[in-house]
N, C-alpha and C. Protein backbone atom coordinates (compact mmCIF):
# COMPACT_ATOMS: atom_id res chain seq x y z
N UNK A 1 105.49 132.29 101.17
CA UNK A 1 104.50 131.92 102.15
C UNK A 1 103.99 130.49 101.91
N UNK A 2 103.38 130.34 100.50
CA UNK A 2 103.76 128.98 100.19
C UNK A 2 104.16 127.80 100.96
N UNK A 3 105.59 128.34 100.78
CA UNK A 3 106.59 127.21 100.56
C UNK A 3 106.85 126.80 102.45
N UNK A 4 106.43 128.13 103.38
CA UNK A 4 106.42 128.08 104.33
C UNK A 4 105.28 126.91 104.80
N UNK A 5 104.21 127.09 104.18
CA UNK A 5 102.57 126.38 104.68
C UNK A 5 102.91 125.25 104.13
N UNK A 6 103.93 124.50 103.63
CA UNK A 6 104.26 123.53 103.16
C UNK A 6 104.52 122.63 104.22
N UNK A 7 105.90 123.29 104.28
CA UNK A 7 107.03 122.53 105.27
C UNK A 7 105.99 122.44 106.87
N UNK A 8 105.51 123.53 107.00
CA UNK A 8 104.62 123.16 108.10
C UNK A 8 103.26 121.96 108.19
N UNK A 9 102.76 121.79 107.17
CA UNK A 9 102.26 120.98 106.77
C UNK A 9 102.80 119.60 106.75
N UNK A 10 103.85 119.48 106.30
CA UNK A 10 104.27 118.13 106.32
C UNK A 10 105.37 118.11 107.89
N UNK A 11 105.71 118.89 108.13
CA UNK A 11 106.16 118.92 109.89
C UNK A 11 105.19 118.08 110.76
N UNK A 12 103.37 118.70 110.06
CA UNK A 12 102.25 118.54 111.24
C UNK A 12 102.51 116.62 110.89
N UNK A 13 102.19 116.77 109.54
CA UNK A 13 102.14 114.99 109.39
C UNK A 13 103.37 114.22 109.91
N UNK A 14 103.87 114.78 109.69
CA UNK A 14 105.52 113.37 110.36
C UNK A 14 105.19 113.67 111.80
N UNK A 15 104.66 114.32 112.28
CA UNK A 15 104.92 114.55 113.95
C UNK A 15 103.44 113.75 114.21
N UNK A 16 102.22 113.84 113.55
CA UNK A 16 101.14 113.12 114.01
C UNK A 16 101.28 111.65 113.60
N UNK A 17 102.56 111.28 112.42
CA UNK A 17 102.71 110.07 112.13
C UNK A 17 103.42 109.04 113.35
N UNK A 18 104.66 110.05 113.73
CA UNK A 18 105.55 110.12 114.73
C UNK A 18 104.68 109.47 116.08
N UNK A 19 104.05 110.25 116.47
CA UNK A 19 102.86 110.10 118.14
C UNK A 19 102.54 109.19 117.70
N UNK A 20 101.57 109.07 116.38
CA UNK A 20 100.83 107.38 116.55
C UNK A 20 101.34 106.22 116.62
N UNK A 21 102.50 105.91 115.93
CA UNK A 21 103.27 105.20 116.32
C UNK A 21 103.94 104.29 117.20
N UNK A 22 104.72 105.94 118.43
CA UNK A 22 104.83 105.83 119.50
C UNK A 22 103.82 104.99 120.08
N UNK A 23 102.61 105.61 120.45
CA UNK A 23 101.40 105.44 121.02
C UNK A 23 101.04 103.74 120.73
N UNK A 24 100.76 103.59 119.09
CA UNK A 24 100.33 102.35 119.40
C UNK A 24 101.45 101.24 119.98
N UNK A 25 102.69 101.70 119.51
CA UNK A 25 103.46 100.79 120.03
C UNK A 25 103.65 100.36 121.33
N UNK A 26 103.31 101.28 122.18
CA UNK A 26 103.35 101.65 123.85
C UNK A 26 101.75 100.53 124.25
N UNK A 27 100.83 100.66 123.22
CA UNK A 27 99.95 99.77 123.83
C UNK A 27 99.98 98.34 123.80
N UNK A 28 100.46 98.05 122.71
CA UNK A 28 101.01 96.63 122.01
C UNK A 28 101.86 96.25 122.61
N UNK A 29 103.12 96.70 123.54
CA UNK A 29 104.49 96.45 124.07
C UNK A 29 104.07 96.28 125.16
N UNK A 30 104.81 94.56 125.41
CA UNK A 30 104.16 94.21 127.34
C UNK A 30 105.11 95.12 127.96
N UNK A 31 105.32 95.13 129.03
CA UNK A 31 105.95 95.74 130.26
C UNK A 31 106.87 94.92 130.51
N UNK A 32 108.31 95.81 130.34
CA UNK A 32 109.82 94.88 130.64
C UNK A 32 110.06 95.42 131.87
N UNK A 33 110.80 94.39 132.17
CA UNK A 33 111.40 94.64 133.55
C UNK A 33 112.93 94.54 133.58
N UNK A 34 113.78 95.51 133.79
CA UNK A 34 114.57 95.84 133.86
C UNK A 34 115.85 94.49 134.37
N UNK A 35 115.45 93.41 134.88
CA UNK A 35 116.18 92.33 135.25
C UNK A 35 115.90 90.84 134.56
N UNK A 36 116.92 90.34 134.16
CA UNK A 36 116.80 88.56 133.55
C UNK A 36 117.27 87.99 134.42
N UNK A 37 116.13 87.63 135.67
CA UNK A 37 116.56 86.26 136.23
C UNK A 37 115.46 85.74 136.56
N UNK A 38 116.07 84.32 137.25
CA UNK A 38 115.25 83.20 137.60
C UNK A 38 116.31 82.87 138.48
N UNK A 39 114.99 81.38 139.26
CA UNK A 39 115.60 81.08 140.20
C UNK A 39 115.31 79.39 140.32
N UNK A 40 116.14 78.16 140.87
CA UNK A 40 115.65 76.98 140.92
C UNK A 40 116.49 76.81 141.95
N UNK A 41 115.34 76.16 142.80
CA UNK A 41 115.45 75.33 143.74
C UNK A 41 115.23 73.49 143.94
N UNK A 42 116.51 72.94 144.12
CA UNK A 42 116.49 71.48 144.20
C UNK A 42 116.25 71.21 145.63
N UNK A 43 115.54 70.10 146.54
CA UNK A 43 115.27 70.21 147.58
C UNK A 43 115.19 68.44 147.38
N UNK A 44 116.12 67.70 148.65
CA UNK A 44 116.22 66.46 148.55
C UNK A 44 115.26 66.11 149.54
N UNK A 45 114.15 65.41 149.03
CA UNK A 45 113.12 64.80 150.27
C UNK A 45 113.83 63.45 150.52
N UNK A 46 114.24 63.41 151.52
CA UNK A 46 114.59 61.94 152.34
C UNK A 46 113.46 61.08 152.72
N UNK A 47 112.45 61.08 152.06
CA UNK A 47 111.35 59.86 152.58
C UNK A 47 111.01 59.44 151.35
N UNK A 48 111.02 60.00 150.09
CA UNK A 48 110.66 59.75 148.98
C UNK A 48 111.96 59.30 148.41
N UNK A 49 113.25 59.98 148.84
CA UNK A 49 114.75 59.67 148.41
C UNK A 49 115.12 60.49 147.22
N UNK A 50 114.13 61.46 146.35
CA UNK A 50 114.72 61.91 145.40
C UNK A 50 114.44 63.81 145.32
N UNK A 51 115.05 64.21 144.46
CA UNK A 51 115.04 65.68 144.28
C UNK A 51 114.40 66.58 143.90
N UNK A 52 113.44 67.34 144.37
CA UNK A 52 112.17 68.11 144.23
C UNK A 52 112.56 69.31 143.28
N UNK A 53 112.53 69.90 142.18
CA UNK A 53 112.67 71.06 141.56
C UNK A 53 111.88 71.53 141.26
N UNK A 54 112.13 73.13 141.43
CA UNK A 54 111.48 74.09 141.08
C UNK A 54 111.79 75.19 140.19
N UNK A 55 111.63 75.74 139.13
CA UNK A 55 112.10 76.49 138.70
C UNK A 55 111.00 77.62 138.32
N UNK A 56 111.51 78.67 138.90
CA UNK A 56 110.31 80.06 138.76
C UNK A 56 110.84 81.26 137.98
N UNK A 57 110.00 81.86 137.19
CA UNK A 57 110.63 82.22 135.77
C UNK A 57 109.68 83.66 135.59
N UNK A 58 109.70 84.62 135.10
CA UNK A 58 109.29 85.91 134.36
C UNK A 58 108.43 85.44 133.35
N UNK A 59 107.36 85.40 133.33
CA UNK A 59 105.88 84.99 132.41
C UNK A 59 106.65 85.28 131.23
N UNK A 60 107.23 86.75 130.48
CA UNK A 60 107.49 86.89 129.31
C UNK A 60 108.94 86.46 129.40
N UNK A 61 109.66 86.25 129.79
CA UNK A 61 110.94 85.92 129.58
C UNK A 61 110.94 83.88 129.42
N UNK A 62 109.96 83.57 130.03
CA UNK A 62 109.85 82.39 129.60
C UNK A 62 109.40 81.82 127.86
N UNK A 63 107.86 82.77 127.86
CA UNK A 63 107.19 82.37 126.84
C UNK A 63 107.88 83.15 125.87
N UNK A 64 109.19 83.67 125.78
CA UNK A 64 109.79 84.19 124.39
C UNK A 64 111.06 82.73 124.29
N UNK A 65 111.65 82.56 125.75
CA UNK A 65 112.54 81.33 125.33
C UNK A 65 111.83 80.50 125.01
N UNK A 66 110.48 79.81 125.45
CA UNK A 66 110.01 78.64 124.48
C UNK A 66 109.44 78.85 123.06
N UNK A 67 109.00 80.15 122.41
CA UNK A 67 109.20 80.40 121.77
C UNK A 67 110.28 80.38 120.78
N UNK A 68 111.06 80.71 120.84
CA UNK A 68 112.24 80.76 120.09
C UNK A 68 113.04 79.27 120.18
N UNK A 69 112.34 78.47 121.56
CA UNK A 69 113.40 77.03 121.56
C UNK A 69 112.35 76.56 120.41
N UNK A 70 111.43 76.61 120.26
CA UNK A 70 110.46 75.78 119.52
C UNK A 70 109.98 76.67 118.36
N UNK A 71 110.16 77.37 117.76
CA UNK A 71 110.04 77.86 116.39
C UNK A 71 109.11 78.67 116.18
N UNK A 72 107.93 78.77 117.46
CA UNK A 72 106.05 78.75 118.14
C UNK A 72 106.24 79.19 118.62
N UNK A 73 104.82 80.40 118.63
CA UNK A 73 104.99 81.46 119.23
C UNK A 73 104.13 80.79 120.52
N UNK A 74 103.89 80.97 121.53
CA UNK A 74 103.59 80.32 122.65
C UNK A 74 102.90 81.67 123.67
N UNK A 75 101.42 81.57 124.35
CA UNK A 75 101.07 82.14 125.13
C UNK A 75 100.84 81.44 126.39
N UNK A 76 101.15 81.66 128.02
CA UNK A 76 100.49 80.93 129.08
C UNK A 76 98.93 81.07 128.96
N UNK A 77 98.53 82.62 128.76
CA UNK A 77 97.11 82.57 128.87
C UNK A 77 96.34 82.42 127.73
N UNK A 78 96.57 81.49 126.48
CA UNK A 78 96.15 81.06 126.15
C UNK A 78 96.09 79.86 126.00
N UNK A 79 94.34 79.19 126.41
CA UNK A 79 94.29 77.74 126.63
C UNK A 79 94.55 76.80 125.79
N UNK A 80 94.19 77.46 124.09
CA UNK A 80 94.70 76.42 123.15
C UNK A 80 96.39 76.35 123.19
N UNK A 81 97.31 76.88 123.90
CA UNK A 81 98.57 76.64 123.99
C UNK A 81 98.98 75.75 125.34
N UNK A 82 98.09 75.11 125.61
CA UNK A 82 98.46 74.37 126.88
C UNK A 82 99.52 73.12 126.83
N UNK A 83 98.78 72.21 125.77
CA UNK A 83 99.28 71.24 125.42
C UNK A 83 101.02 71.00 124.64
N UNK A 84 100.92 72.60 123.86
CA UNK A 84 102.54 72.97 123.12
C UNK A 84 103.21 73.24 124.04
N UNK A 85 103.08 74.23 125.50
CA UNK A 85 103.53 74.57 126.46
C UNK A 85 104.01 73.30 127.34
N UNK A 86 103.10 72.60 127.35
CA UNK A 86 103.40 71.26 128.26
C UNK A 86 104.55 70.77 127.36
N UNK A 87 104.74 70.33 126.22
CA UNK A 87 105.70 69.71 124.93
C UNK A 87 107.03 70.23 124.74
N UNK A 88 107.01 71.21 125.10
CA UNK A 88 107.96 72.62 125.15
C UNK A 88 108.95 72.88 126.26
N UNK A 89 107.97 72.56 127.21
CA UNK A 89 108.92 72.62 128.63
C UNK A 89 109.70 71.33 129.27
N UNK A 90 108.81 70.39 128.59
CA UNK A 90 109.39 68.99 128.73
C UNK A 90 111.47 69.10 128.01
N UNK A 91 110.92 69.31 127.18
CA UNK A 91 112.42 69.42 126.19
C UNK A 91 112.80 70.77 126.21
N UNK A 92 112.73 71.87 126.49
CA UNK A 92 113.31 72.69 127.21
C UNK A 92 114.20 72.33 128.52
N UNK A 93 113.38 72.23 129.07
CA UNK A 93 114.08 71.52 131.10
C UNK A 93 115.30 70.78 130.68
N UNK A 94 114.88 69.36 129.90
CA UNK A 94 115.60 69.05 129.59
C UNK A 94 116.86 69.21 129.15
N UNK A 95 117.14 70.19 128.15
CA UNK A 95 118.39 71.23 127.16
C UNK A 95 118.71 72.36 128.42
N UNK A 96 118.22 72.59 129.30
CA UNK A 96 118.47 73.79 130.33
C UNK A 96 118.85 73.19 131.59
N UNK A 97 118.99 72.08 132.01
CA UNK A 97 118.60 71.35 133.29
C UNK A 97 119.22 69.97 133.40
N UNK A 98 120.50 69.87 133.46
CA UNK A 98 121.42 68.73 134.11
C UNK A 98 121.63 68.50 135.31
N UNK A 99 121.61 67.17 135.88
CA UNK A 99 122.20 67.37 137.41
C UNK A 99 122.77 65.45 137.73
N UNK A 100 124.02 65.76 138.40
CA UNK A 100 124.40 64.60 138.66
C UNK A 100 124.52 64.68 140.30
N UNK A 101 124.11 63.68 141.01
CA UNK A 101 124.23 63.49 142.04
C UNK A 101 125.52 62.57 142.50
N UNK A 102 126.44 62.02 143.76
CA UNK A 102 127.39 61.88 143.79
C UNK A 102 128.12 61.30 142.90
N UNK A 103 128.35 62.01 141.24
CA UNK A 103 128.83 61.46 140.44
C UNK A 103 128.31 60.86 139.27
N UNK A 104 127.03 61.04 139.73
CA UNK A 104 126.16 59.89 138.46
C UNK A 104 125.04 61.00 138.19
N UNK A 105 124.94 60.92 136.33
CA UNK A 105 124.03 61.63 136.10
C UNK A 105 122.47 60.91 136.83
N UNK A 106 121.31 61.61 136.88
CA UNK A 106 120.39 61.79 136.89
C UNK A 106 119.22 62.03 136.26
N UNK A 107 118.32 61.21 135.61
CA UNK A 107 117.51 62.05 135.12
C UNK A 107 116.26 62.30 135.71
N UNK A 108 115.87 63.66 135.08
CA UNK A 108 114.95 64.87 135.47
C UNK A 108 113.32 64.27 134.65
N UNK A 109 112.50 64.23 135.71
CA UNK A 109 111.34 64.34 134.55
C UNK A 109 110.13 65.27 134.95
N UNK A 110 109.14 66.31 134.47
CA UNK A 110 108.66 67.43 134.15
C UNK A 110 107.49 66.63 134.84
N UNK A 111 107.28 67.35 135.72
CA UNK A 111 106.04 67.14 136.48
C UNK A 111 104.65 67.83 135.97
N UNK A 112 105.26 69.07 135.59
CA UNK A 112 104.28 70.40 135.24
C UNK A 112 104.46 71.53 135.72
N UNK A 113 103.77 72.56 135.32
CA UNK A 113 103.85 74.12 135.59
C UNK A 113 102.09 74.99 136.09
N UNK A 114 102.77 76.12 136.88
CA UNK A 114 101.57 77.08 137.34
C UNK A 114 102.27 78.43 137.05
N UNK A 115 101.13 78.81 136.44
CA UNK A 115 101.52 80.45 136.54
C UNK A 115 100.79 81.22 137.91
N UNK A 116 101.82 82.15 137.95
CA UNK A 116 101.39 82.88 139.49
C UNK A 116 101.94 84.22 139.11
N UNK A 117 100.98 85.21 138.55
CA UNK A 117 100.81 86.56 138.37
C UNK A 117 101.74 86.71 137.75
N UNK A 118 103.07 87.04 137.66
CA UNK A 118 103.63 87.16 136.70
C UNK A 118 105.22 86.31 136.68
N UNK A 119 104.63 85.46 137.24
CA UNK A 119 105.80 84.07 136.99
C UNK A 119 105.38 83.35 136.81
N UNK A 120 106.03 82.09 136.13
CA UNK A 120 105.46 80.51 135.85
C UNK A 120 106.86 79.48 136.90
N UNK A 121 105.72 78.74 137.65
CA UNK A 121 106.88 77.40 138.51
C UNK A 121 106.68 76.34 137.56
N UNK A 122 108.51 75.84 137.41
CA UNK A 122 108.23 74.56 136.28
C UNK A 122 108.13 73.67 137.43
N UNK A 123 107.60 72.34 137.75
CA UNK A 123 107.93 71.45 138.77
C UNK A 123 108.69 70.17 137.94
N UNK A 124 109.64 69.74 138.05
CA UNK A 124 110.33 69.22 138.05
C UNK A 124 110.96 67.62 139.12
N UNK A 125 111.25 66.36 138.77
CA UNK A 125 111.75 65.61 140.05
C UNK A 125 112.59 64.76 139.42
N UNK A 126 113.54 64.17 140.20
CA UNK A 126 114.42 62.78 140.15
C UNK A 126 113.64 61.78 140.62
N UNK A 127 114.44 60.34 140.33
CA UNK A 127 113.83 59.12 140.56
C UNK A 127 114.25 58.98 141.75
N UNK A 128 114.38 57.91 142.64
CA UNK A 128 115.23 57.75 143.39
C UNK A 128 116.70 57.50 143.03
N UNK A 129 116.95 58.17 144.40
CA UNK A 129 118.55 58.46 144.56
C UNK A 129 119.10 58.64 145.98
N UNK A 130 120.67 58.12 145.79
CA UNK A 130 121.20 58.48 147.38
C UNK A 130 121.48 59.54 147.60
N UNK A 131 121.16 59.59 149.32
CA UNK A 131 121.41 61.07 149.87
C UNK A 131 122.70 61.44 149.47
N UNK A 132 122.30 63.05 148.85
CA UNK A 132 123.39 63.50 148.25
C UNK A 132 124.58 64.29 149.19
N UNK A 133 125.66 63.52 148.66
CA UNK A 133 126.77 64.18 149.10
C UNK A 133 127.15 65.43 147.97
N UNK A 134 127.86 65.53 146.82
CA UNK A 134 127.79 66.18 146.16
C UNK A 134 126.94 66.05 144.83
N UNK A 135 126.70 67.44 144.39
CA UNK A 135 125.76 68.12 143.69
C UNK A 135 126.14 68.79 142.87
N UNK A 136 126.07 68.37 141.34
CA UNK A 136 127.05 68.78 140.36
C UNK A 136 125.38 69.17 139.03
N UNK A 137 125.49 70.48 138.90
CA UNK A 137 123.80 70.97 138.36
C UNK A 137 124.59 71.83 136.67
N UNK A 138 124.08 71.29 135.38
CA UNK A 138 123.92 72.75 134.83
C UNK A 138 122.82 73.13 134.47
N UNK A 139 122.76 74.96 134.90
CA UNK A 139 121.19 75.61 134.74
C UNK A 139 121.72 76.82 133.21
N UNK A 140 121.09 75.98 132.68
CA UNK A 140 120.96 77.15 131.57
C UNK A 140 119.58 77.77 130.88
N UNK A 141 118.69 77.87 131.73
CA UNK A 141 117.64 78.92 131.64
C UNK A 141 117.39 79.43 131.58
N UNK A 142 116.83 80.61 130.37
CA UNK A 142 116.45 81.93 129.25
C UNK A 142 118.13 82.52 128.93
N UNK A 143 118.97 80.85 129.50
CA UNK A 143 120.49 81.71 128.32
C UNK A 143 120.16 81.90 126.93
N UNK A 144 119.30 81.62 126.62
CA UNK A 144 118.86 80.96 124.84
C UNK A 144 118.38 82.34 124.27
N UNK A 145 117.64 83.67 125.68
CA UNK A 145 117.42 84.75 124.65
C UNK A 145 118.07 85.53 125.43
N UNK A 146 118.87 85.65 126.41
CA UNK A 146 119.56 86.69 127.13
C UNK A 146 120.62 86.76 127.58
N UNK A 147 121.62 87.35 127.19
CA UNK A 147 122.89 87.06 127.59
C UNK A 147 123.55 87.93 128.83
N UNK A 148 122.45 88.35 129.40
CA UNK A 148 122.89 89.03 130.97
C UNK A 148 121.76 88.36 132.14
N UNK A 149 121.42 87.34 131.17
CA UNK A 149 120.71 86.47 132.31
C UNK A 149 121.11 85.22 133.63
N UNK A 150 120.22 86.12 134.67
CA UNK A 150 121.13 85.31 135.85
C UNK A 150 120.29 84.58 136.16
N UNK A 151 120.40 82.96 137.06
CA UNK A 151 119.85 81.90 137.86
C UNK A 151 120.19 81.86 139.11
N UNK A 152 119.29 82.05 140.08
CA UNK A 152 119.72 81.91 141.48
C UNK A 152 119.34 80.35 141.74
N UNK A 153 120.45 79.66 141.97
CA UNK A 153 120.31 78.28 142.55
C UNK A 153 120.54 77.79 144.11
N UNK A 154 119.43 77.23 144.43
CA UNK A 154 119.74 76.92 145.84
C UNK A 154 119.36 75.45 145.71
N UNK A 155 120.25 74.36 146.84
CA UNK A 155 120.08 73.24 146.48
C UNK A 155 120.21 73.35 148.11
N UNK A 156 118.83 72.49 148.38
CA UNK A 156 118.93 71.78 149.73
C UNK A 156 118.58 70.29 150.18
N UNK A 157 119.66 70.21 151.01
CA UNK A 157 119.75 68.80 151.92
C UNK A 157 119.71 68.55 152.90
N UNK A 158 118.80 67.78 153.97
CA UNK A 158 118.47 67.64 155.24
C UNK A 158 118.48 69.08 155.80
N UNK A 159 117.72 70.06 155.25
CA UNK A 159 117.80 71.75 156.20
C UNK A 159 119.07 72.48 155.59
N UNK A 160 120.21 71.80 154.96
CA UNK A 160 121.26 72.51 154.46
C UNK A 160 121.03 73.22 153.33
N UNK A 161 120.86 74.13 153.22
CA UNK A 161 120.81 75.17 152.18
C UNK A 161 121.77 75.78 151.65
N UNK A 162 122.25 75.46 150.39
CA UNK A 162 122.90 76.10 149.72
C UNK A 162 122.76 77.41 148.67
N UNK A 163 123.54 78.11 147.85
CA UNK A 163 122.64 79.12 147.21
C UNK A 163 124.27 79.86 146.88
N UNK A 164 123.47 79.73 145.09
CA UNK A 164 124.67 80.51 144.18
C UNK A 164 124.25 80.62 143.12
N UNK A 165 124.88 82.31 142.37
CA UNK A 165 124.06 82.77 141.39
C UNK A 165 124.97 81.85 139.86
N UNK A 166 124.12 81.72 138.97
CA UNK A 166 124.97 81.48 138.30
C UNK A 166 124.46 82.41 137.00
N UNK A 167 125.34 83.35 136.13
CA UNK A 167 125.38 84.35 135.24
C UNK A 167 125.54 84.24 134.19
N UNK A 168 125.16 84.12 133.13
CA UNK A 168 124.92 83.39 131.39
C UNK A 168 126.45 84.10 131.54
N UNK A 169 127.60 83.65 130.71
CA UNK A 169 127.51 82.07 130.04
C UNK A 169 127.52 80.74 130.89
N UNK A 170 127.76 81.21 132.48
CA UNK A 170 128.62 80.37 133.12
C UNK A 170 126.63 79.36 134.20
N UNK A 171 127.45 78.17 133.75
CA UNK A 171 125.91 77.61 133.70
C UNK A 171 126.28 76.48 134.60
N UNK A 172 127.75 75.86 135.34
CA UNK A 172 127.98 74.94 135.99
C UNK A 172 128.15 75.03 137.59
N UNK A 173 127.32 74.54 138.35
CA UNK A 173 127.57 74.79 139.88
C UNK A 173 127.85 73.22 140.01
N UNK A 174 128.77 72.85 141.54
CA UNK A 174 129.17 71.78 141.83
C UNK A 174 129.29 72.36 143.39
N UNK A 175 128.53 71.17 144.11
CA UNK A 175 127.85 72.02 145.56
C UNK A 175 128.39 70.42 146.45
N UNK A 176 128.92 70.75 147.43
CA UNK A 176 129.23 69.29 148.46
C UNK A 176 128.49 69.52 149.82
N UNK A 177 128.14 68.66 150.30
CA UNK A 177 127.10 68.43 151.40
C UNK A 177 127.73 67.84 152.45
């Protein structure tokens, strides 16, 4: 009888050890979402002459890739992380975000970011440049923590809209106008 009130005894503890566990872990653990993507949009303003980007991203799927690009653990809603976040995305974009316009690279410079409920828009622009004929982009954005992560790219010119997914590993689109 004993030996019975034993095993039941330590049954009760591994199973109340078991639940708490569970439990706290379930409170501590953000909410995943079943999909890795993002999406950027290049948009050529013809009065300004250069290339408007946008890139809109999964709040946690972002702040774990800048995390991990930068060594720092990184929160949006926290304000003392504003300034690392700003530092972060600069040279992130950068390492994620090539684009040559008819032939000639381009460079990109980081305008800034907004979070919007549970995405962050990076804003992004080119200098001036000629209206693009072809559009040669690589997006490699949250390839760094996910390897079933997709980018929906759409690149538009004078109303022409283009739009193609591109699927970690494959990070090169080349678009003609």
């Amino acid at each position: 009888m004993k030996k019975i009130l034993k095993n039941i005894k330590s049954f009760y503890w591994f199973g109340l050890i078991t639940f708490s566990i569970i439990m706290l872990s379930s409170f501590r653990m953000p909410m995943m979402h079943p999909y890795h993507v993002g999406s950027v949009e290049m948009n050529y303003n013809k009065t300004s002459k250069t290339m408007e980007i946008t890139g809109r991203f999964f709040i946690d799927d972002l702040e774990n890739a800048l995390s991990k690009f930068g060594k720092q653990r990184v929160k949006f809603d926290k304000a003392s992380d504003k300034n690392k976040i700003i530092d972060l995305l600069k040279n992130y974009s950068k390492t994620c975000l090539q684009l040559k316009i008819n032939g000639q690279t381009i460079p990109i410079q980081f305008l800034g970011y907004e979070v919007d409920k549970e995405s962050v828009d990076i804003y992004l622009e080119t200098a001036t440049i000629q209206k693009p004929k072809v559009v040669e982009t690589t997006v490699q954005f949250i390839y760094n923590l996910y390897d079933d992560q997709m980018n929906i790219v759409h690149i538009i010119v004078d109303g022409n809209r283009k739009s193609n997914k591109l699927s970690s590993p494959s990070s090169y689109l080349k678009t003609n106008f």
